[in-house]
Protein backbone atom coordinates (compact mmCIF):
# COMPACT_ATOMS: atom_id res chain seq x y z
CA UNK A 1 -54.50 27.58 61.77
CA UNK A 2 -51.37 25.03 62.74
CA UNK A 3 -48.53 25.29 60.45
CA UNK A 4 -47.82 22.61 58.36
CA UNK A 5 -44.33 21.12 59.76
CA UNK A 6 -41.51 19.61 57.31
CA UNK A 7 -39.60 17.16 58.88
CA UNK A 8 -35.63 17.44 59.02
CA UNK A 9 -33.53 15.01 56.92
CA UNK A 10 -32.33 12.58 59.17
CA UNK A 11 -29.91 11.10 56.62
CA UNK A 12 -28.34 11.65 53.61
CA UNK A 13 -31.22 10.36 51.65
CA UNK A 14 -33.13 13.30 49.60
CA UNK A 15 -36.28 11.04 50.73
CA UNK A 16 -35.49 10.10 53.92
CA UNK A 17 -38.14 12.88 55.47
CA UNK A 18 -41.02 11.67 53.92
CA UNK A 19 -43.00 8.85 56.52
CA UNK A 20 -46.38 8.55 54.84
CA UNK A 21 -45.25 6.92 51.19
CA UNK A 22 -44.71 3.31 50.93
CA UNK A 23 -45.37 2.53 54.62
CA UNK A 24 -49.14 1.16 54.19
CA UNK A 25 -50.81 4.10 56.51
CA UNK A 26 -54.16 3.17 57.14
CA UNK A 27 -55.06 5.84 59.72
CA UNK A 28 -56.74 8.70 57.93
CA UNK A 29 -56.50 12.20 59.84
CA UNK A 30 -59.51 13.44 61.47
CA UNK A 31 -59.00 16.90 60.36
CA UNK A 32 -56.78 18.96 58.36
CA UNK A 33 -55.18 20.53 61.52
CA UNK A 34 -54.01 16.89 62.38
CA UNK A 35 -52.75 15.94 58.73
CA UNK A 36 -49.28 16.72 57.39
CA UNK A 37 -48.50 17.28 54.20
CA UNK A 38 -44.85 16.09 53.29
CA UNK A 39 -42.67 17.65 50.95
CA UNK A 40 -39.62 16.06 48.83
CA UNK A 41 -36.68 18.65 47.17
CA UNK A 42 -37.70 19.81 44.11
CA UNK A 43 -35.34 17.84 41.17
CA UNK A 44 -35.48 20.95 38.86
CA UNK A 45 -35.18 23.79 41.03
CA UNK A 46 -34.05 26.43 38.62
CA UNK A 47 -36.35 25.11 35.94
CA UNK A 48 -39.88 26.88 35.88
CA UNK A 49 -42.56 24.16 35.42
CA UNK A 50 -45.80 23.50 36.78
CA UNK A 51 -46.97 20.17 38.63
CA UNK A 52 -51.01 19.43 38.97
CA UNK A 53 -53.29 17.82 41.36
CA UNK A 54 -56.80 16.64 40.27
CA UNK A 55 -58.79 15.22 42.83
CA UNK A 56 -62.06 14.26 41.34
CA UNK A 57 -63.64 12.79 44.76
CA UNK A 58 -63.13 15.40 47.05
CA UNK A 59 -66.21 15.72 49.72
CA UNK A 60 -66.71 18.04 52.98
CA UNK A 61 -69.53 19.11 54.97
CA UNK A 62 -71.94 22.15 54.99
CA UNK A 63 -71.51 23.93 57.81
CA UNK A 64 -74.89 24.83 58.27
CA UNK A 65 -76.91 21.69 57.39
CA UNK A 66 -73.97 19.22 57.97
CA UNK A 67 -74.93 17.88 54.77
CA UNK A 68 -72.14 16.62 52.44
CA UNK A 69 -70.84 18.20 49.69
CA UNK A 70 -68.92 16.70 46.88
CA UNK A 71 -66.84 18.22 44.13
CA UNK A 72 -63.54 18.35 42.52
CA UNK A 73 -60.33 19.93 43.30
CA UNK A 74 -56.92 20.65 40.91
CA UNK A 75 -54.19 21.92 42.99
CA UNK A 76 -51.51 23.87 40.44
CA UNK A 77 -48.35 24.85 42.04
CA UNK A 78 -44.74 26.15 40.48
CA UNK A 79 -42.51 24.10 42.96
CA UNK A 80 -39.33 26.29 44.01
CA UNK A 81 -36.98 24.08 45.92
CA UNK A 82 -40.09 21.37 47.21
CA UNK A 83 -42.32 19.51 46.13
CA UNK A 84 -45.19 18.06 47.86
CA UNK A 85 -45.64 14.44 48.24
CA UNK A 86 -49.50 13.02 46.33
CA UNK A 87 -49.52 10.19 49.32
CA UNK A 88 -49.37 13.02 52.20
CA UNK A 89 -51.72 15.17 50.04
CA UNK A 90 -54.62 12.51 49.74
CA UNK A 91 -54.26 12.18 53.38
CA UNK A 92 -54.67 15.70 53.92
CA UNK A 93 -57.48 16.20 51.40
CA UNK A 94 -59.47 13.04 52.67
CA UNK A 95 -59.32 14.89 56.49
CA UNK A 96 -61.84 17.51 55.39
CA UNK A 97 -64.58 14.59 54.36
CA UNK A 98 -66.08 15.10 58.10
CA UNK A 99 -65.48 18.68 58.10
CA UNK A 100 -68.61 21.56 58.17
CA UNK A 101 -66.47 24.46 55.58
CA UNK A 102 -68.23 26.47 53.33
CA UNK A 103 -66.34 26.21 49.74
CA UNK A 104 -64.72 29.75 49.65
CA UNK A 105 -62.56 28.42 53.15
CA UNK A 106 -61.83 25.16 51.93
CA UNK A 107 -60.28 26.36 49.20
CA UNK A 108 -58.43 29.56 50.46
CA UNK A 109 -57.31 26.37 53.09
CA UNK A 110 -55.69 24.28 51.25
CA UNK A 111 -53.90 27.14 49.08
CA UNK A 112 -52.12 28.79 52.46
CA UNK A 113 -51.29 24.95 53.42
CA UNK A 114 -49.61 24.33 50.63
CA UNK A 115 -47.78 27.68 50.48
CA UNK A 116 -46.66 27.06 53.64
CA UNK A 117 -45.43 23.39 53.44
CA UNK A 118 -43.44 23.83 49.72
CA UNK A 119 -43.39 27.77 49.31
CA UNK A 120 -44.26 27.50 45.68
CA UNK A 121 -43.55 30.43 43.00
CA UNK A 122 -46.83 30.24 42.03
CA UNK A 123 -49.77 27.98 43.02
CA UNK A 124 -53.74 28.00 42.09
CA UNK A 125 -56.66 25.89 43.75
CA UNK A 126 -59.68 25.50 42.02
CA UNK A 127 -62.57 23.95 43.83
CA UNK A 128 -65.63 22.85 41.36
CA UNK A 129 -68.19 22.17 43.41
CA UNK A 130 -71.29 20.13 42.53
CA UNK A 131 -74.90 21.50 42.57
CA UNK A 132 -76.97 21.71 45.63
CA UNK A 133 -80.07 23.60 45.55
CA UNK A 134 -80.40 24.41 42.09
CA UNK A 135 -76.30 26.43 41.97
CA UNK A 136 -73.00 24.73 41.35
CA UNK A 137 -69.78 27.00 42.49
CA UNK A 138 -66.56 27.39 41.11
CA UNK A 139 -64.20 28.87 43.34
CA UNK A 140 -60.36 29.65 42.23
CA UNK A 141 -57.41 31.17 44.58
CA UNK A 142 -54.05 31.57 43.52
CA UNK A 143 -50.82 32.64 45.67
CA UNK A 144 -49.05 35.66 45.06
């Protein structure tokens, strides 16, 4: 798996880093390895608080069958000193949609890529996934 990179400051500006938000990006990664997911410091750092994702359109492939699968994803993370930008992170999401990844690895994917682009206290990924053949899965991971 590539690391997720986070861009130096290159000024003074807390916001200068991030180059997705605001620019009108219309190229959509091709896969997750090519996406980046930008991160912004944290404005409460010492305060404990939780920040959630809820993607309700989130769609990959079956490996097997190359079929798509659809479902929805909430992303919960305790941000220590960064935060990670919701422009970067529908970018990154959207790059699985041509993707064959069974549901346990997407989710266990996106967990250890956000760990390792904000470094969260906590964090928890729940992946709902809709039925196919007859069985709907649920499946939850959560960092430490």
């Amino acid at each position: 798996m590539k690391p997720i990179q986070r861009r130096p400051a290159r000024s003074s500006e807390p916001y200068s880093e991030l180059t997705l938000l605001n620019r009108g990006e219309r190229r959509y990664p091709d896969s997750p390895d090519r996406a980046r997911l930008e991160t912004f410091p944290n404005p409460q750092p010492r305060r404990d608080y939780w920040i959630r994702f809820d993607c309700p359109e989130f769609t990959a492939l079956c490996p097997v069958t190359a079929q798509p699968d659809f479902g929805r994803l909430e992303i919960d993370y305790s941000p220590r000193r960064r935060c990670v930008e919701s422009k970067s992170l529908k970018l990154y999401l959207f790059s699985f949609r041509n993707q064959g990844v069974f549901h346990e690895a997407v989710v266990n994917r996106i967990l250890d890529d956000l760990v390792g682009a904000c470094r969260p206290r906590k964090a928890r990924v729940t992946g709902r996934f809709n039925a196919r053949g007859g069985i709907a899965i649920t499946v939850t991971a959560e960092y430490p």
